[in-house]
Protein backbone atom coordinates (compact mmCIF):
# COMPACT_ATOMS: atom_id res chain seq x y z
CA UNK A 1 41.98 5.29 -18.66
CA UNK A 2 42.53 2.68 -15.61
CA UNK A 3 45.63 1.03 -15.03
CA UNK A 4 44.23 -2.46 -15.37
CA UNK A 5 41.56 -3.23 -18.13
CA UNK A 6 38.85 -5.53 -16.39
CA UNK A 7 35.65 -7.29 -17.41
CA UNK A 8 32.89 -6.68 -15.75
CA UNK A 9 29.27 -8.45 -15.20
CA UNK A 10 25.96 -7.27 -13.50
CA UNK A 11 22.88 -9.53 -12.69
CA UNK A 12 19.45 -8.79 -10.75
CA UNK A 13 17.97 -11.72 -8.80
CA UNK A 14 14.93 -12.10 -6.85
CA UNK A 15 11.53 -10.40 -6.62
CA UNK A 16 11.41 -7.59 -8.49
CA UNK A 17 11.79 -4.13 -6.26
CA UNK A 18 11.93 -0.25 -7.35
CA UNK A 19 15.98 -0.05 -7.72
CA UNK A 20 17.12 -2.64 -9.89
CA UNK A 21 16.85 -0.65 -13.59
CA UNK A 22 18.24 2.16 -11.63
CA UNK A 23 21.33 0.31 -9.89
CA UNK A 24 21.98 -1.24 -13.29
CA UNK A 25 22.00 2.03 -15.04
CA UNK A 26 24.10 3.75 -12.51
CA UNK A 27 26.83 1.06 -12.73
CA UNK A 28 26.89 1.17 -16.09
CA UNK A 29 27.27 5.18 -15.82
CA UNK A 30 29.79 5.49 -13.26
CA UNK A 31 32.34 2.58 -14.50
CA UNK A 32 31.43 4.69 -18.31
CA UNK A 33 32.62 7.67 -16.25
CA UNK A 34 35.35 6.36 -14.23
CA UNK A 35 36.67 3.40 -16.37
CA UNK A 36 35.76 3.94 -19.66
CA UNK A 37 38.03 0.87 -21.09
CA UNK A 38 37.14 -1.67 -19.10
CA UNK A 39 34.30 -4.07 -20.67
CA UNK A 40 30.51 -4.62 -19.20
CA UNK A 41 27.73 -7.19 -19.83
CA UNK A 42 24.36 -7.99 -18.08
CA UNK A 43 23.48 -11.74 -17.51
CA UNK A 44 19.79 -11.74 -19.22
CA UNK A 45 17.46 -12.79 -15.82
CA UNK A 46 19.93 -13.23 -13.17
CA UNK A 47 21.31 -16.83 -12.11
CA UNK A 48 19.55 -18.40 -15.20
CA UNK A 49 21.13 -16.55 -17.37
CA UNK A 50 24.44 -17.00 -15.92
CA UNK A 51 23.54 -20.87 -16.12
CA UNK A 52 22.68 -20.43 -19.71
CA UNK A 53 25.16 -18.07 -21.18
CA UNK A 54 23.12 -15.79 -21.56
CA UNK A 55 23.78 -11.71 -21.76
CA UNK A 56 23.37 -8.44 -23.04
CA UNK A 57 26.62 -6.74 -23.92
CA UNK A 58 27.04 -3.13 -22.60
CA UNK A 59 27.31 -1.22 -26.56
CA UNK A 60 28.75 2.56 -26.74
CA UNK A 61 24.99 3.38 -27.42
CA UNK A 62 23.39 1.31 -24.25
CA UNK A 63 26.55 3.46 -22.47
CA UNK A 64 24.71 6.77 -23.64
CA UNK A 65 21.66 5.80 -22.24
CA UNK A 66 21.87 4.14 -19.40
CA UNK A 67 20.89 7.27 -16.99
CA UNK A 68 17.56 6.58 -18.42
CA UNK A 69 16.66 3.42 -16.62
CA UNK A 70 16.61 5.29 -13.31
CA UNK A 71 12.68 6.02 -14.81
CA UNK A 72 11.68 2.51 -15.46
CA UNK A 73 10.33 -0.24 -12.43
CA UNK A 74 11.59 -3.92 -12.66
CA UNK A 75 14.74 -5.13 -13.84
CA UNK A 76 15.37 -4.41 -17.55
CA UNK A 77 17.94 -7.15 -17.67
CA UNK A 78 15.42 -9.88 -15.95
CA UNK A 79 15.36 -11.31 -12.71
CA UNK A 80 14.47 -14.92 -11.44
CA UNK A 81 14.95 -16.85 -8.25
CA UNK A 82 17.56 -19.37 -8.58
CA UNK A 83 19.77 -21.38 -5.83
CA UNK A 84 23.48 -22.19 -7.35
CA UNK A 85 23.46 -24.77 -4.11
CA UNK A 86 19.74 -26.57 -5.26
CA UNK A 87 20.65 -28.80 -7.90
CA UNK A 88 17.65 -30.88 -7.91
CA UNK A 89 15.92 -27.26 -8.74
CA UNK A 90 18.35 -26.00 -11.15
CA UNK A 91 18.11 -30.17 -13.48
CA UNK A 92 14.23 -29.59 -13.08
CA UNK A 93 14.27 -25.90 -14.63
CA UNK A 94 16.48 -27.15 -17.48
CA UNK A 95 19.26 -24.77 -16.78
CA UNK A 96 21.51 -28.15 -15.98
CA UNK A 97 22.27 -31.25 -17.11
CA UNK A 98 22.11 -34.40 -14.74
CA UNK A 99 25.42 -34.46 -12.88
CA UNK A 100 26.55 -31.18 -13.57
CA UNK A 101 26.22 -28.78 -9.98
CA UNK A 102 24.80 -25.45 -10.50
CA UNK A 103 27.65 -23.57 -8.59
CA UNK A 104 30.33 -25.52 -11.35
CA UNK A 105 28.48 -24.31 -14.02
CA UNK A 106 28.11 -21.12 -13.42
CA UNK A 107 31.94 -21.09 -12.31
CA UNK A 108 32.62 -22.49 -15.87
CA UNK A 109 30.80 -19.38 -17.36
CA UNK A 110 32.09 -16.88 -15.20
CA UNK A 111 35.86 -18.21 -16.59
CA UNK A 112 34.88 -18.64 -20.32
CA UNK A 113 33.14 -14.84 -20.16
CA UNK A 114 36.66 -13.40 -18.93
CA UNK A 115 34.56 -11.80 -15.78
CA UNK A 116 36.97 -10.27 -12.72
CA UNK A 117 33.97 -8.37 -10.86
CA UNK A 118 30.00 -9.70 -10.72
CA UNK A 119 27.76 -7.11 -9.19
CA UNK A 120 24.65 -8.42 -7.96
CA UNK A 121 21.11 -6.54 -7.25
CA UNK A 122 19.31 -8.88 -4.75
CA UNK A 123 18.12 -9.85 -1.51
CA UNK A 124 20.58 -12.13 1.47
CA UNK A 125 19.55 -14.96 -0.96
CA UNK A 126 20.83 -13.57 -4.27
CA UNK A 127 24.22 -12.13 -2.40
CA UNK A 128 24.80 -15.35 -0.29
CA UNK A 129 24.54 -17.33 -3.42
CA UNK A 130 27.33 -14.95 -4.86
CA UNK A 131 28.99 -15.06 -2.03
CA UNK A 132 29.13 -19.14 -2.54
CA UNK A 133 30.45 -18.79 -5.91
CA UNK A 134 33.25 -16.15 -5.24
CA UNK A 135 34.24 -19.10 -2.64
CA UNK A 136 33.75 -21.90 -4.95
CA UNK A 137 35.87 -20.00 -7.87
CA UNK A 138 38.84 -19.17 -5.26
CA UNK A 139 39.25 -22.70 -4.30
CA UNK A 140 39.60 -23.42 -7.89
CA UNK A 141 42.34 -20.72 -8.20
CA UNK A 142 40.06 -18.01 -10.50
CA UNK A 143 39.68 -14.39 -8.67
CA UNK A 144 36.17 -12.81 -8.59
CA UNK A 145 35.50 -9.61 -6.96
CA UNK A 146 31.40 -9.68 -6.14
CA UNK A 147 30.33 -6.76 -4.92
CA UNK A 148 26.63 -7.14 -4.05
CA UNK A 149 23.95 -4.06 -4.21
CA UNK A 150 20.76 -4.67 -1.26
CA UNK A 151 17.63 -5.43 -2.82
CA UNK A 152 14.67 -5.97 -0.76
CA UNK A 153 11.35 -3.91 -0.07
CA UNK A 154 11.02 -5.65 3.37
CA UNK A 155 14.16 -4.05 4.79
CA UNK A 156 14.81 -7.08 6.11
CA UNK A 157 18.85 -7.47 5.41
CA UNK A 158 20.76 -7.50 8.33
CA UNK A 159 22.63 -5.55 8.91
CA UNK A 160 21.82 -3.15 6.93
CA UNK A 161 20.14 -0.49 7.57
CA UNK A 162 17.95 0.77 4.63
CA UNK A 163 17.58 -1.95 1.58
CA UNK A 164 17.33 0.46 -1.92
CA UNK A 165 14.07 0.35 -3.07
CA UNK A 166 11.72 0.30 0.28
CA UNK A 167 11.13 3.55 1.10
CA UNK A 168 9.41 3.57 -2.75
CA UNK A 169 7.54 0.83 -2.12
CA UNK A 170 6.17 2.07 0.78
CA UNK A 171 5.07 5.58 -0.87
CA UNK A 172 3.72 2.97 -3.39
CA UNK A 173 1.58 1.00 -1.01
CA UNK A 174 0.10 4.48 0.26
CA UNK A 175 -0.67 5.59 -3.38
CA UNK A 176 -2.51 1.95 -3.88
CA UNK A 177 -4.46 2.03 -0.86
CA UNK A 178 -5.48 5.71 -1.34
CA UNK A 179 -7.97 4.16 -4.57
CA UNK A 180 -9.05 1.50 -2.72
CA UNK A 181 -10.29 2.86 0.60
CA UNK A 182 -13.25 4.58 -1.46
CA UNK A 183 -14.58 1.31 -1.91
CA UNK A 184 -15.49 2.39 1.78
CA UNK A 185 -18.81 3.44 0.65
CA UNK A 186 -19.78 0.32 -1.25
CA UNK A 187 -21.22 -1.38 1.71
CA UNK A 188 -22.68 -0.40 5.32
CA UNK A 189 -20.49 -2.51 7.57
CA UNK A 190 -17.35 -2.42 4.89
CA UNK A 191 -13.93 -4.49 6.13
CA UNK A 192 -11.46 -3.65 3.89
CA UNK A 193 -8.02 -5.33 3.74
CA UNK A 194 -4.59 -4.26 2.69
CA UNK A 195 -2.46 -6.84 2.39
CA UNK A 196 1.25 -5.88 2.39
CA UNK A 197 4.92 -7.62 1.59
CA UNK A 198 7.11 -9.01 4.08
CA UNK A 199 7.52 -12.48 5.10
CA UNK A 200 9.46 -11.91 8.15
CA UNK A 201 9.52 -8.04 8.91
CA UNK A 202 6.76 -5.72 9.27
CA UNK A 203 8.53 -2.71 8.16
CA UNK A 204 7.14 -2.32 5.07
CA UNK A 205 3.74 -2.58 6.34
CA UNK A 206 4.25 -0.24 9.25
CA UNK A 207 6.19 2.42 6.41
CA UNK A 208 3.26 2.04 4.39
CA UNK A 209 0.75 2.86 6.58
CA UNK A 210 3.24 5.65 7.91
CA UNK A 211 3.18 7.55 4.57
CA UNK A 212 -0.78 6.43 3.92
CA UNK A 213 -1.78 8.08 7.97
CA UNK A 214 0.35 11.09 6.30
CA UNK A 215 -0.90 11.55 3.40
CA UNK A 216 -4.48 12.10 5.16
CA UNK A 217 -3.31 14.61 7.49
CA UNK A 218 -3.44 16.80 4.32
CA UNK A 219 -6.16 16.22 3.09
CA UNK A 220 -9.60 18.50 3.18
CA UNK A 221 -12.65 16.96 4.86
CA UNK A 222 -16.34 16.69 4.72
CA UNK A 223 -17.92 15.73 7.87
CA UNK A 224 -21.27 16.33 7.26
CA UNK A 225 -21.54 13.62 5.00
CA UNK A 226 -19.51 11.17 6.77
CA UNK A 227 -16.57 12.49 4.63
CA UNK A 228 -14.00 11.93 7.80
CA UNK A 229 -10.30 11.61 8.68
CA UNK A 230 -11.33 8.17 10.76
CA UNK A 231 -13.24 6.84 8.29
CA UNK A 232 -10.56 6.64 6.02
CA UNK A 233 -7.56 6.09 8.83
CA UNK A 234 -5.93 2.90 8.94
CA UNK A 235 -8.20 0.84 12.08
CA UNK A 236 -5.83 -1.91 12.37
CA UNK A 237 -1.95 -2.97 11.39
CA UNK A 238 -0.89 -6.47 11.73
CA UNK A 239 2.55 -7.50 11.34
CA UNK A 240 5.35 -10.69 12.27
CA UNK A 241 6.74 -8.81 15.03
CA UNK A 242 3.49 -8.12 17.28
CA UNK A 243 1.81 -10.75 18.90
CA UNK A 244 -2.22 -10.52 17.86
CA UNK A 245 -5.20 -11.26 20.00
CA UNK A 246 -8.42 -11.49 17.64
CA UNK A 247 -10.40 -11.37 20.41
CA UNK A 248 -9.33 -8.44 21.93
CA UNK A 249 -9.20 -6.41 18.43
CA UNK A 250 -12.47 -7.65 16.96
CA UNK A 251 -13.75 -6.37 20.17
CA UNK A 252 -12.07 -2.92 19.39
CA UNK A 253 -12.73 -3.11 15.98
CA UNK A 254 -16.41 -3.84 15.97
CA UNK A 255 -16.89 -0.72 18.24
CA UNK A 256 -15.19 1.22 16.01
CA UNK A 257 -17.94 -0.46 12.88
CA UNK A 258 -20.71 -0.16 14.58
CA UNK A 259 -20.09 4.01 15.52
CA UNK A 260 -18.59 4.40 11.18
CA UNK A 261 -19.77 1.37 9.25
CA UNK A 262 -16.46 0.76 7.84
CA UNK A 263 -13.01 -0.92 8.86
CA UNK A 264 -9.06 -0.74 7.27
CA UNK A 265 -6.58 -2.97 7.91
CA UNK A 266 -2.97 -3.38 6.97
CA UNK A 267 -1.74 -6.65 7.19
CA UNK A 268 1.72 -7.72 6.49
CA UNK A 269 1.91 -11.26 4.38
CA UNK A 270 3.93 -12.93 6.82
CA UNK A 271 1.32 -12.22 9.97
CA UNK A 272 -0.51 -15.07 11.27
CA UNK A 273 1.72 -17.65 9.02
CA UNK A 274 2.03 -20.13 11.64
CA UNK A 275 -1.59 -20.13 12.58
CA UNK A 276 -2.22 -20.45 8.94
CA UNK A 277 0.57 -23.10 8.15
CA UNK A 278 -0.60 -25.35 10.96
CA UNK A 279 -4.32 -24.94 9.89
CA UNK A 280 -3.47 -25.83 6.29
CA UNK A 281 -1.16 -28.75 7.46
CA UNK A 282 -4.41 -29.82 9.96
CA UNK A 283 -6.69 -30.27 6.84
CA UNK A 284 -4.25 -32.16 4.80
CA UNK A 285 -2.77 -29.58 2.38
CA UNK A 286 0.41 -28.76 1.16
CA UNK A 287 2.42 -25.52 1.74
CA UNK A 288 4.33 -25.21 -1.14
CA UNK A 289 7.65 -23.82 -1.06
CA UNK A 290 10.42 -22.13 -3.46
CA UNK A 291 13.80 -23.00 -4.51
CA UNK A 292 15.09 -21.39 -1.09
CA UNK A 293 12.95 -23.46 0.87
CA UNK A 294 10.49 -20.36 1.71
CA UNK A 295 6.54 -20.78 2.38
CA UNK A 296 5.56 -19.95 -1.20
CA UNK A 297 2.81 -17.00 0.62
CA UNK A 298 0.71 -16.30 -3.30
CA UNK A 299 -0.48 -19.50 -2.59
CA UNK A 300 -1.39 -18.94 1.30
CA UNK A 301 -3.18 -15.83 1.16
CA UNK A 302 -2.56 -14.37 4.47
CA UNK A 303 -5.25 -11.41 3.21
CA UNK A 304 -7.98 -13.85 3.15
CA UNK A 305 -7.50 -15.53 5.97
CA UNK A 306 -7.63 -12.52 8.25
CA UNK A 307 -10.26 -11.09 6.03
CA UNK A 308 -12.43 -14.60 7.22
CA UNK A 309 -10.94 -14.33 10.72
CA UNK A 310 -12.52 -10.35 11.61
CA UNK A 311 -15.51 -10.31 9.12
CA UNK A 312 -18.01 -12.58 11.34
CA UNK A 313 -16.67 -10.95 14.76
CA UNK A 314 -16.79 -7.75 12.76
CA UNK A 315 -20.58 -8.23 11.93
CA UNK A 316 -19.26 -7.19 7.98
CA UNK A 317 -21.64 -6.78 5.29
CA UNK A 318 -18.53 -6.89 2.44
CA UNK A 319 -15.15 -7.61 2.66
CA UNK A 320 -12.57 -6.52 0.33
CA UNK A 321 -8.90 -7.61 0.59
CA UNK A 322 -6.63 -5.90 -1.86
CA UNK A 323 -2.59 -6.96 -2.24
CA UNK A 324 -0.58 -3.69 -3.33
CA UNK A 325 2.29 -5.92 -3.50
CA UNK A 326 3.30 -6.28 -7.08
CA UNK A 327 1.94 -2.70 -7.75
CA UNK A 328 4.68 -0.99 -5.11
CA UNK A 329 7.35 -3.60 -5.97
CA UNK A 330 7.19 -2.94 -9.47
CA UNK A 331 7.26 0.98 -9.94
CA UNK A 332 10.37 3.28 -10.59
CA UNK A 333 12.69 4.40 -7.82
CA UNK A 334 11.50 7.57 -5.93
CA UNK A 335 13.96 10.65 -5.50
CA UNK A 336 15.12 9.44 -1.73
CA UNK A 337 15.77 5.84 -3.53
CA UNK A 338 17.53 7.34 -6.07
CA UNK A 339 19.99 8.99 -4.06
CA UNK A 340 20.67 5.83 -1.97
CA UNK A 341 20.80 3.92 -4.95
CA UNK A 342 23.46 6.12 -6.29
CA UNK A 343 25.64 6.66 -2.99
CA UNK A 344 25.51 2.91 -2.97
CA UNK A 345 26.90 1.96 -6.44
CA UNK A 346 29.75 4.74 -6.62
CA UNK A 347 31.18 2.82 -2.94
CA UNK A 348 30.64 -0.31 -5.53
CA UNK A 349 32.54 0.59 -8.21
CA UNK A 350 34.87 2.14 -5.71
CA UNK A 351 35.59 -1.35 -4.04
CA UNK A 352 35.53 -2.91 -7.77
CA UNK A 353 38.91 -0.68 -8.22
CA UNK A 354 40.52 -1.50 -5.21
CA UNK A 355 39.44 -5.24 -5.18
CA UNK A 356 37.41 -5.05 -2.09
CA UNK A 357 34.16 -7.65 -2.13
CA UNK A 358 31.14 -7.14 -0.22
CA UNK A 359 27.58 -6.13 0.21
CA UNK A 360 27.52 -2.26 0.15
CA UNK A 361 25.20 -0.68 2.34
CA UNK A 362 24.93 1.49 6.12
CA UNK A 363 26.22 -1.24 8.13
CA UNK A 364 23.97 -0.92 11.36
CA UNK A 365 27.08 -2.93 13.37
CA UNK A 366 29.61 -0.54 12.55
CA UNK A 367 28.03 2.65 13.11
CA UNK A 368 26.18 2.87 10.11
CA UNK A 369 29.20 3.13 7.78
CA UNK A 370 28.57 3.15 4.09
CA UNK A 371 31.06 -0.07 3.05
CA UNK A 372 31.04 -3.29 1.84
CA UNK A 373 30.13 -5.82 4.64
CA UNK A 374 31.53 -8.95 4.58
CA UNK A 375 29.55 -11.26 3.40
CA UNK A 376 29.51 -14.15 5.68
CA UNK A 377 27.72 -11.58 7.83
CA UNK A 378 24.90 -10.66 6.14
CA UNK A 379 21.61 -12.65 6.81
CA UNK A 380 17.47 -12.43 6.04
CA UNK A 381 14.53 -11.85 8.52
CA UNK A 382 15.81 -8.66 9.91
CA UNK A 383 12.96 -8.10 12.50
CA UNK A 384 11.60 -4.44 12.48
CA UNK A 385 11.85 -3.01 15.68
CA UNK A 386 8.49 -1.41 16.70
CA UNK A 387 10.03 0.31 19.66
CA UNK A 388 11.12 3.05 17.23
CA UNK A 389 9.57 6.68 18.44
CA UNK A 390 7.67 7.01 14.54
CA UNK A 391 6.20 3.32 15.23
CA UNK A 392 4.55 3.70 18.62
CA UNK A 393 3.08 6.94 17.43
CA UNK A 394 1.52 5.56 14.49
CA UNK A 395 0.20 2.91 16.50
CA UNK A 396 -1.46 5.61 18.96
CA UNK A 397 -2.76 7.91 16.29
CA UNK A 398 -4.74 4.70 15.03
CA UNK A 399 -6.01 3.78 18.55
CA UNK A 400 -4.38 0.26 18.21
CA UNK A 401 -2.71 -0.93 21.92
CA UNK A 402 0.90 -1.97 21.94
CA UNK A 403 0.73 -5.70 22.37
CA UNK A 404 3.43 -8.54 22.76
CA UNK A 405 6.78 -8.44 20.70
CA UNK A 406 6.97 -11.83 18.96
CA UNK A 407 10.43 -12.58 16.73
CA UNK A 408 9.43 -15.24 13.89
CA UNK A 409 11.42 -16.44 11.33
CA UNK A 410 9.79 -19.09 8.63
């Protein structure tokens, strides 16, 4: 038994990405193993629930099987995408009354539910907002040890160095696009486009088409009947961090569909946003954002845009953009996931029972240290850095030229 019984609560926030069933399970399993007295429940879709008073309580027979949500995708306690600091947001939702704050509220709960360490699953939005309530609650006297778990398939948390659940979305994103690219064949001059997550960092597109270009390299060909490794390659990848001419690459490009009839490009959801922004602004239209104040991009359709953008230059017969987005986000942690996920929440509960707070993850500033970073120091729009050795050679086995580094943050 521990020395000190404690009460402890777990929430996933955000968009949904292949780690959060897992990382709940896994808590609940180690603290089972490790601190079998002290008390869990799971606030029933993240903030909200919180608001609400809402939760699942942690039985001796949820306990037993716990290791099994390691096999399912999405949060099985419920996410959603609520600011404690937006109370405008939080009156309009209903989880508020008018002249209550959000950050109060949930403070109120907290106390009332007897809770001395939160975990949250979530992005820099979910653990920033945690990281405002732990400071709210202590100038009000109550201790809360958060201890926050990195949730994002962009990889975009500084500084962190891998977010749990990427590398499966990316092996997801591969698996989606290898269905789609048949669709090659449904046209003469076919543009197909992939369009990827990641608002601000072009990891996950560039990982995606990594493990896509890989998966190819094993696979048999049929050249006499135009059954080839470039057909099928990936022709162009567009992401934040790379500067784009059109020009230049529709030039490129349209060699490329007049010698095979067909072109594939990966394009990350946050390429081109301020070309697209400003044209949407120009015609009067407007870019509707989320409770965080971020471009809303399911209603900008990055995808289409380029899609309209190559397919005249392109001379394209049929266009085809396809988002793997929600199908990668939303599957079960892979093995390598798995293992992160795991390393991660054993340094969680580790810091739960020696009242350290933090974000746990490889903390790129400090040598890439498994810890829990303090949280005034952890931030969004990580850029990806396409100097890396893996990048530039994925770029050249694709026949795309290096151009520009750009940094944008929306």
């Amino acid at each position: 038994m521990s020395q000190t019984k404690k009460k402890v609560a777990i929430l996933t926030a955000g968009g949904h990405a292949p780690c959060l069933s897992a990382a709940t399970g896994q808590l609940i399993v180690h603290y089972t193993q490790q601190c079998p007295d002290w008390e869990i429940i799971c606030y029933r879709s993240g903030y909200k629930g919180l608001l609400l008073g809402q939760s699942y309580p942690v039985t001796p027979e949820v306990r037993a099987q716990a290791h099994l949500l390691k096999n399912y995708g999405g949060s099985a306690i419920g996410n959603s995408r609520v600011k404690l600091t937006n109370v405008k947001d939080a009156v309009k939702r209903g989880l508020i009354k008018e002249g209550q704050h959000p950050l109060e509220v949930a403070a109120a709960q907290l106390e009332k539910d007897g809770i001395d360490i939160l975990h949250t699953v979530g992005g820099d939005d979910t653990n920033t907002t945690a990281a405002d309530l732990a400071a709210h609650l202590q100038k009000h006297n109550y201790k809360l040890n958060v201890i926050g778990l990195p949730k994002t398939i962009d990889n975009d948390i500084i500084p962190i160095r891998q977010s749990l659940g990427a590398d499966t979305a990316a092996e997801q994103g591969a698996k989606f696009f290898r269905n789609v690219v048949t669709e090659l064949g449904a046209s003469g001059r076919m543009l197909i486009v992939h369009e990827v997550m990641g608002r601000n960092c072009g990891w996950l597109t560039a990982a995606t088409a990594r493990e896509y270009q890989k998966s190819l390299a094993a696979q048999p060909w049929i050249p006499g009947l135009g059954v080839t490794k470039q057909r099928y390659s990936v022709h162009g990848l567009y992401i934040p961090e790379m500067a784009l001419d059109i020009e230049a690459e529709a030039k490129r490009l349209k060699a490329l569909m007049d010698q095979q009839g067909n072109i594939n490009l990966f394009i990350s959801e946050g390429a081109g946003l301020e070309e697209i922004i400003a044209e949407l602004t120009a015609s009067g239209q407007e870019v509707a954002r989320d409770a965080f104040g971020h471009v809303r991009l399911d209603t900008i359709n990055p995808g289409k845009w380029f899609a309209e953008q190559f397919a005249k230059k392109l001379g394209a017969e049929k266009v085809l953009v396809q988002k793997s987005g929600y199908f990668a986000r939303s599957a079960p942690c892979n093995e390598a996931d798995f293992k992160l996920i795991d390393a991660c929440v054993l340094k969680a509960v580790e810091c739960a029972k020696t009242g350290v707070t933090g974000l746990i993850g490889h903390d790129e500033e400090r040598g890439n240290e498994l810890r829990a970073i303090e949280f005034p120091r952890i931030k969004g729009g990580k850029a990806f850095d396409v100097t890396q050795p893996w990048f530039q050679d994925l770029l050249k086995e694709i026949g795309q030229p290096m151009t520009k580094v750009v940094h944008v943050k929306h």
